[in-house]
Protein backbone atom coordinates (compact mmCIF):
# COMPACT_ATOMS: atom_id res chain seq x y z
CA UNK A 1 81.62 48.03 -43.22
CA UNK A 2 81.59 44.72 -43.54
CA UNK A 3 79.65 42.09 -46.39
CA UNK A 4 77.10 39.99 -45.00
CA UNK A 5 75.51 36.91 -46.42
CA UNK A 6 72.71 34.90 -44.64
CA UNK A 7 71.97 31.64 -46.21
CA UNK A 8 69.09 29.44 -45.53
CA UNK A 9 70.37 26.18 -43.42
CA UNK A 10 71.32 23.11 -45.57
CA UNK A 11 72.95 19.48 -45.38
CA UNK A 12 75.94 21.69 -46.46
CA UNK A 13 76.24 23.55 -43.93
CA UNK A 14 75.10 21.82 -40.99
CA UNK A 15 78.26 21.16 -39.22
CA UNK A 16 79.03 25.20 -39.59
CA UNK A 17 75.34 26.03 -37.85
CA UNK A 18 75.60 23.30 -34.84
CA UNK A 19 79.07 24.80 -34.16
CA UNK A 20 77.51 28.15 -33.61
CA UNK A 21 74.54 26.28 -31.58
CA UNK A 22 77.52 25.07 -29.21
CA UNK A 23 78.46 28.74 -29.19
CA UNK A 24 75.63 29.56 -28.35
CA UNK A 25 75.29 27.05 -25.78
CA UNK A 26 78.90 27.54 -23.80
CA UNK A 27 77.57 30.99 -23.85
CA UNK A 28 74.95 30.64 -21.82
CA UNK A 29 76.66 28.13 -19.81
CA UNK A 30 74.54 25.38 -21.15
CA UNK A 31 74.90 21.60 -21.99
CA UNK A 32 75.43 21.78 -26.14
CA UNK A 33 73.32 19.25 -28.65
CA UNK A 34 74.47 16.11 -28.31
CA UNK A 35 74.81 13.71 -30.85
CA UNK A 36 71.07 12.38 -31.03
CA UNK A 37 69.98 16.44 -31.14
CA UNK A 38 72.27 16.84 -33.68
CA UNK A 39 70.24 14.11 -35.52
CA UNK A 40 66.81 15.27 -34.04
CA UNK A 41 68.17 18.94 -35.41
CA UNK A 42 69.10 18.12 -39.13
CA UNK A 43 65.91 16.13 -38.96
CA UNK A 44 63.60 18.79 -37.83
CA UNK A 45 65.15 21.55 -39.82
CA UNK A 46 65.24 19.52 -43.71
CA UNK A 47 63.34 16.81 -43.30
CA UNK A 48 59.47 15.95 -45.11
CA UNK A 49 57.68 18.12 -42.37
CA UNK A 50 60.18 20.97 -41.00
CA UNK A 51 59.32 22.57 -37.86
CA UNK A 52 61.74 25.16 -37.62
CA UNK A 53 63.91 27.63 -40.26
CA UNK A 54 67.50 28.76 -39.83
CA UNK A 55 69.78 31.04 -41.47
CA UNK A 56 73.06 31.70 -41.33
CA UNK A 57 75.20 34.89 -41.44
CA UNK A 58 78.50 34.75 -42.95
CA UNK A 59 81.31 37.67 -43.23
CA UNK A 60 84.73 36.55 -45.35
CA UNK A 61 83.01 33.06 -45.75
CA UNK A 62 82.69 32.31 -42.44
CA UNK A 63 79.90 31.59 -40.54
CA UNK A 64 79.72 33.59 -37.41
CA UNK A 65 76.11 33.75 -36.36
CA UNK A 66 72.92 32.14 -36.57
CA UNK A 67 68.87 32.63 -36.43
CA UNK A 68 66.45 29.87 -36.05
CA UNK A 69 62.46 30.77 -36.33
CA UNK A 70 59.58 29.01 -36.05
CA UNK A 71 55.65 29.95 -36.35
CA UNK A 72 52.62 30.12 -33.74
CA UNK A 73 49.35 31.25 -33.60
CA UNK A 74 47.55 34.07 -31.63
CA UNK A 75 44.13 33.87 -31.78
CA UNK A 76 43.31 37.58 -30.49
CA UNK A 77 45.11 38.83 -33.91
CA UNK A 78 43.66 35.18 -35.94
CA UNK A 79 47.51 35.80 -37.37
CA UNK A 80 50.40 33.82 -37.20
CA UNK A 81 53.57 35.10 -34.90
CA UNK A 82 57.06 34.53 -35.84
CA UNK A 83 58.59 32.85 -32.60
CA UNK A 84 62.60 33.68 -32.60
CA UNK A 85 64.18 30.73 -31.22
CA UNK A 86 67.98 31.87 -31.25
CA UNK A 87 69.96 34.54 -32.34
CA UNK A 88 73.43 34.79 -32.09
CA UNK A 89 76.68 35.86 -33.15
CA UNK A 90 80.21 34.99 -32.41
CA UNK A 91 81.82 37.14 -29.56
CA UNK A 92 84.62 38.45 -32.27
CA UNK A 93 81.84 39.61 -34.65
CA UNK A 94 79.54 41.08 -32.58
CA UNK A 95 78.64 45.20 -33.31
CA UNK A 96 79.70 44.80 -36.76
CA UNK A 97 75.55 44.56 -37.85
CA UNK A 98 75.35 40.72 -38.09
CA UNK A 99 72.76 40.55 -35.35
CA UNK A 100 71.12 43.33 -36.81
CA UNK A 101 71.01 41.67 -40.38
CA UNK A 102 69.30 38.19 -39.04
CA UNK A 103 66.70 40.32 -37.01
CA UNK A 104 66.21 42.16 -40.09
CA UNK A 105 65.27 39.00 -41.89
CA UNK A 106 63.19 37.60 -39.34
CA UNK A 107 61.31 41.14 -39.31
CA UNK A 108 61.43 40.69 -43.17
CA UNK A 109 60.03 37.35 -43.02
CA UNK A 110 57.01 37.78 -40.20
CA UNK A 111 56.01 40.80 -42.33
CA UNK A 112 56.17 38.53 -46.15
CA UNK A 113 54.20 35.67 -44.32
CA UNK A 114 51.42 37.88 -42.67
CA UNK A 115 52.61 37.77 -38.95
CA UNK A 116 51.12 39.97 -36.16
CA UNK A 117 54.46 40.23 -34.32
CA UNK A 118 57.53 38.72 -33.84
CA UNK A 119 58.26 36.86 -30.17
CA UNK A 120 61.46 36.15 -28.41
CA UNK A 121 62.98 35.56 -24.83
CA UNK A 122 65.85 36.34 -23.51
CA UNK A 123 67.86 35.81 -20.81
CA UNK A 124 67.60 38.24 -17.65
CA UNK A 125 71.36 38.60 -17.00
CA UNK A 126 72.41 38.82 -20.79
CA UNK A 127 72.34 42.59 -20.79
CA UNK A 128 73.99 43.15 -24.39
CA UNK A 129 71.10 40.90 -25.95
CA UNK A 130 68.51 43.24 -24.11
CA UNK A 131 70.44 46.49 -25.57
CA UNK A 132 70.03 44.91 -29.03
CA UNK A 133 66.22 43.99 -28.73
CA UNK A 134 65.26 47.23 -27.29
CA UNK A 135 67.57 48.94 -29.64
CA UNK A 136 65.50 47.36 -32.46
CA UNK A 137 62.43 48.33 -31.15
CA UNK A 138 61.28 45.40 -28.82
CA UNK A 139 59.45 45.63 -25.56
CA UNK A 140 59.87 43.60 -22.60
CA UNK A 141 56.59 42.30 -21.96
CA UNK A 142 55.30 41.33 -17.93
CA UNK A 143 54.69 37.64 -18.30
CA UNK A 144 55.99 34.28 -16.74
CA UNK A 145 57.98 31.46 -18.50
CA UNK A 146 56.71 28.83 -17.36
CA UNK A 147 58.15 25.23 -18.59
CA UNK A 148 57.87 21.83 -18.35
CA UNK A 149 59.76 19.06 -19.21
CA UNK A 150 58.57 15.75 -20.67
């Protein structure tokens, strides 16, 4: 078994969570943060009015995976949901209970601040990430993601 630590994101180590972001990113074959997201990240994350958390796992001192969070509303529970942005964890460190750690603290955290659920999506071809949601007990729910870009 291995030791994990999850830290709360800092200026400290910034550069460590937007490599894992870029992980993340060539993962699912997506354009990474460039340099003003980076900014707009750091920003949004520890400036005066945050709008998202993120924590990082580390194993030997190295940081291998990542959860950011953020908070919504439903009004049919008139509680606040804990909206999982990302979760992720280097290829070389997955099934070692890293990615079951940072859902652990998001479950953790929903429960401390009075959520009535957690939320997430995920992506229909990424079959391991489905296996590890189910496996902790989420269901896939029959809705549409709709977006739109401004």
């Amino acid at each position: 078994m291995i030791e994990i630590r999850i830290e709360r994101l800092n200026e400290r180590n910034f550069d460590e969570f937007t490599a894992l972001v870029e992980a993340l990113a060539e993962y699912e074959h997506l354009a990474p943060p460039d340099d003003a997201a980076r900014e707009r990240l750091l920003a949004d994350a520890l400036g005066e009015h945050p709008r998202y958390e993120a924590f990082i796992a580390r194993t030997d001192g190295r940081a291998v995976g990542y959860a950011t969070i953020l908070f919504t509303y439903s009004t049919f529970l008139a509680r606040p949901t804990l909206y999982l942005e990302d979760i992720f964890v280097l290829e070389a460190y997955r099934g070692k209970g890293i990615g079951k750690a940072l859902f652990d603290l998001c479950r953790s955290l929903a429960e401390e601040r009075g959520c009535g659920r957690i939320e997430w999506m995920v992506l229909t071809w990424n079959d391991p990430a489905i296996r590890f949601y189910e496996k902790c007990g989420g269901e896939r729910l029959d809705w549409y993601t709709y977006r739109l870009t401004v």
